[in-house]
Protein backbone atom coordinates (compact mmCIF):
# COMPACT_ATOMS: atom_id res chain seq x y z
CA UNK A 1 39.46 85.78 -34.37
CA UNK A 2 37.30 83.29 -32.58
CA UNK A 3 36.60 82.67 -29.23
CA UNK A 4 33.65 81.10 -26.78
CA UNK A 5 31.42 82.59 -24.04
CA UNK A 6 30.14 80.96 -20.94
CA UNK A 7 27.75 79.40 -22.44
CA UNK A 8 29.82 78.14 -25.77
CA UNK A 9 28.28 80.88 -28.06
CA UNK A 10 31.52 81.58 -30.44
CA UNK A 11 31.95 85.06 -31.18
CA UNK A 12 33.67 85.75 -33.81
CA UNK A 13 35.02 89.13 -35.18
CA UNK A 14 38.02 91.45 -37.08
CA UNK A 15 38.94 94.85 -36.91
CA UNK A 16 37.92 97.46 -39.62
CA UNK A 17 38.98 101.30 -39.48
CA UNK A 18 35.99 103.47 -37.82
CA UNK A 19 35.10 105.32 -41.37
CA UNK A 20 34.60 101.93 -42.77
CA UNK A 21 33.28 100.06 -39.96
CA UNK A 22 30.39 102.72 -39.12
CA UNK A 23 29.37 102.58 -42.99
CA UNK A 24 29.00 98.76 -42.74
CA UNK A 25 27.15 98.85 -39.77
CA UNK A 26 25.05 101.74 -41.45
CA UNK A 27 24.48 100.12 -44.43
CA UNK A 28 23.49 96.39 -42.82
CA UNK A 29 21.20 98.05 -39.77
CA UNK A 30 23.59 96.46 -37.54
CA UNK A 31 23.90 97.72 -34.09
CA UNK A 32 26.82 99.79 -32.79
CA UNK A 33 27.96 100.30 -29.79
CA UNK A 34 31.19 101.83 -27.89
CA UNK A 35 33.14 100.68 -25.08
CA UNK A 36 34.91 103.33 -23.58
CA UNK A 37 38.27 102.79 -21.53
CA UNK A 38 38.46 105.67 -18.60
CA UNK A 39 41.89 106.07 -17.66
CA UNK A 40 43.51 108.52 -14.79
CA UNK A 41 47.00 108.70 -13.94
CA UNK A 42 49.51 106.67 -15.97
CA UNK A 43 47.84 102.86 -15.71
CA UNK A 44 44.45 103.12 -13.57
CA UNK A 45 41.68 102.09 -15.70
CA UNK A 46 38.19 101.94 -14.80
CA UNK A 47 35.94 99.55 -14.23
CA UNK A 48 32.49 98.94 -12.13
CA UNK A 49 30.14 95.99 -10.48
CA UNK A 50 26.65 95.40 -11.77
CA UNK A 51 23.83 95.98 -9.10
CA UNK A 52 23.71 92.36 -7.25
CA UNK A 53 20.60 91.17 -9.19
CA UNK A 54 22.98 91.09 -12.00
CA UNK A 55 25.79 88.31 -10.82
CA UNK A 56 26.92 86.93 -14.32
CA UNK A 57 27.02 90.77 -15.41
CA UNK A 58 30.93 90.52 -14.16
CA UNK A 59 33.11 93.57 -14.49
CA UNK A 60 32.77 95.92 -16.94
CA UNK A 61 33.33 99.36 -18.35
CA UNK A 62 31.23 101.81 -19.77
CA UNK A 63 29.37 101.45 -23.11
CA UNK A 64 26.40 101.14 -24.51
CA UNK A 65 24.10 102.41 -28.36
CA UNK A 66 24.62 104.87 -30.32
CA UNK A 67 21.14 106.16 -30.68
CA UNK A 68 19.84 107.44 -33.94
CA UNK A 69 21.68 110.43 -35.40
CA UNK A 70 24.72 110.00 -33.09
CA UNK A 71 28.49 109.16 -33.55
CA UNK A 72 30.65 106.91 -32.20
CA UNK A 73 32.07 110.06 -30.26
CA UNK A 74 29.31 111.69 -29.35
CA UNK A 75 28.16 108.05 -27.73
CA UNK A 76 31.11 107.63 -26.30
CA UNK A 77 30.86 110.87 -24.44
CA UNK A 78 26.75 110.33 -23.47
CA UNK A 79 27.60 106.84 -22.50
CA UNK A 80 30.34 107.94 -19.93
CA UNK A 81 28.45 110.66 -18.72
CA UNK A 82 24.99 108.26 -18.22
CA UNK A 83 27.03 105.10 -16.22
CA UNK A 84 29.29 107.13 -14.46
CA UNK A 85 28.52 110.86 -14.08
CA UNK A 86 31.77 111.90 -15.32
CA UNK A 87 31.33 114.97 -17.86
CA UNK A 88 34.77 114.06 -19.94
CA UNK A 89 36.36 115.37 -23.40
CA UNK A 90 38.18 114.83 -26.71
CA UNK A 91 37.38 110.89 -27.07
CA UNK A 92 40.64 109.04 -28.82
CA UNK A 93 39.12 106.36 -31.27
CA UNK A 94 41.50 103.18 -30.19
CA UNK A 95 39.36 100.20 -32.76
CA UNK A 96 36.28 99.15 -34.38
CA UNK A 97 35.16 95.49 -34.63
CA UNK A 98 32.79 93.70 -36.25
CA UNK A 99 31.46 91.01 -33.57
CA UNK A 100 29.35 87.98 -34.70
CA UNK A 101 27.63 86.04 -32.33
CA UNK A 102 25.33 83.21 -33.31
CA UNK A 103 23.73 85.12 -36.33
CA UNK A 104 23.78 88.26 -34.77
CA UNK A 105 26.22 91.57 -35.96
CA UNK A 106 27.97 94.12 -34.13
CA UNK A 107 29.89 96.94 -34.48
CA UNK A 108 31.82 98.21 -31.59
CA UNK A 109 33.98 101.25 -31.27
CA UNK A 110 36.59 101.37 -28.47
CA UNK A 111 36.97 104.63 -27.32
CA UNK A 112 40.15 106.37 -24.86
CA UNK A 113 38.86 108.81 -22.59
CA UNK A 114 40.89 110.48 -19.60
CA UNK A 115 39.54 111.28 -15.82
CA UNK A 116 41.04 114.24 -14.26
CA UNK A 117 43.71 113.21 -11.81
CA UNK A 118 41.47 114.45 -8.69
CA UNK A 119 39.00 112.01 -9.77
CA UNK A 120 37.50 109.47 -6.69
CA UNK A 121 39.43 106.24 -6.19
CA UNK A 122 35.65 104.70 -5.95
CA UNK A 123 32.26 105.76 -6.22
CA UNK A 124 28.61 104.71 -6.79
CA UNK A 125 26.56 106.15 -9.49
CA UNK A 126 22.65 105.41 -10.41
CA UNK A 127 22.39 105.31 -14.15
CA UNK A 128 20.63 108.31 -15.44
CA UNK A 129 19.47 106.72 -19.17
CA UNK A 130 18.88 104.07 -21.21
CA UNK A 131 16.81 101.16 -21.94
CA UNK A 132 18.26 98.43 -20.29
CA UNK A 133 20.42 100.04 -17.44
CA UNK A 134 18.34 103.13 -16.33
CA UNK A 135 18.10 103.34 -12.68
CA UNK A 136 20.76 101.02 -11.74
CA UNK A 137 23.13 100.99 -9.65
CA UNK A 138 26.66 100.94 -10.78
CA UNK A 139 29.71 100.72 -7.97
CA UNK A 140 33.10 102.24 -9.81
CA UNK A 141 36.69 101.81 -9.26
CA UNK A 142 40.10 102.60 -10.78
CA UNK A 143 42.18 99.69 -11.22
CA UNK A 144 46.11 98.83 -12.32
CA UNK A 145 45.14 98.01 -16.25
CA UNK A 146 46.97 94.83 -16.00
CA UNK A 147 44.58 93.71 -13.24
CA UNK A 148 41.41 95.16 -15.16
CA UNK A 149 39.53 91.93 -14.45
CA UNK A 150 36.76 92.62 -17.56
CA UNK A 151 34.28 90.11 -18.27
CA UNK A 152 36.65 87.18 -20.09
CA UNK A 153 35.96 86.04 -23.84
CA UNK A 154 33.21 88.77 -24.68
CA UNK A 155 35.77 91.32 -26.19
CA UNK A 156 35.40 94.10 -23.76
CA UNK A 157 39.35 93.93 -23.63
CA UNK A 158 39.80 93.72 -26.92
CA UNK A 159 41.36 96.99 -27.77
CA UNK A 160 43.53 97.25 -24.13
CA UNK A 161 46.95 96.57 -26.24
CA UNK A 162 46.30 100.16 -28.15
CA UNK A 163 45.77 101.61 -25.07
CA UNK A 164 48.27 100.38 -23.28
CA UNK A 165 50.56 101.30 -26.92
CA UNK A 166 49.27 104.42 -26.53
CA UNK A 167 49.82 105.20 -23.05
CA UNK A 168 53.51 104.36 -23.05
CA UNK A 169 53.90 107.46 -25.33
CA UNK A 170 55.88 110.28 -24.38
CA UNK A 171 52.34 112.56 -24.91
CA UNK A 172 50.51 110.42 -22.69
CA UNK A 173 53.03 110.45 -19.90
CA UNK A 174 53.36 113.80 -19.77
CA UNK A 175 49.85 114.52 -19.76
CA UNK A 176 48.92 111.93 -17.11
CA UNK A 177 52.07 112.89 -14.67
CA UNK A 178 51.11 114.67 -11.55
């Protein structure tokens, strides 16, 4: 899979199963990083706004590094808790890529994570760790999935299909009905 940023940097990728993709990314000193879909209700998925000093940033959700030691779940679950405050459990491993871009190598995990149903329709949160976002100034929201509006040709919706797969199943309904 192939596709072009902004500024015409391809980025090109393919999916590898998370034992497999965390050894490669282990073994080659590659980063890895998880993005981590926040879902409450049947279809609201979250999403937030960069601080203004950020315009390009566009919308996002939360990821970020695992840092040394860690897991892809265990990152998953520090990242969520850092960008959005949200102290959340039993992360569902949806995909793992491995992203090129120019000649640097990625490997994300996607991660499923569910908000209790009393959870704010909006809120702002100051990010409590982490090199590059620390101290910023994130403004959340929960949005219809179809409308998620994520930052186009960088991947963030790359794994949305298994979600949304996932969340049509009987299990899921029941657990996100009121």
């Amino acid at each position: 899979m192939m596709t072009k940023t902004a500024n015409s940097t391809e980025i090109t990728g393919y999916a590898l199963p998370l034992s497999e993709a965390t050894a490669l990314g282990t073994q080659k000193g590659w980063r890895q990083r998880v993005l981590i879909y926040i879902t409450r209700r049947p279809h609201e998925l979250l999403v937030f706004d960069h601080p203004p000093r950020y315009p390009d940033a566009g919308i996002q959700v939360p990821a970020g590094g695992l840092e040394a030691g860690e897991v892809p779940e265990q990152a998953a679950l520090r990242e969520t808790l850092e960008e959005t405050d949200l102290i959340l459990r039993d992360p569902v491993h949806l995909a793992s890529y491995h992203w090129t871009r120019a000649d640097t190598s990625q490997i994300w995990h996607y991660y499923w994570l569910q908000a209790p149903k009393d959870t704010p329709d909006t809120w702002t949160h100051v990010v409590s760790s982490g090199d590059d976002d620390q101290g910023m100034t994130f403004t959340h929201r929960f949005v219809p999935i179809e409308q998620h509006g994520l930052v186009p040709n960088y991947h963030y919706e790359e794994a949305l299909p298994e979600l949304m797969r996932r969340l049509s199943t009987p299990q899921a309904l029941r657990a996100s009905s009121p």
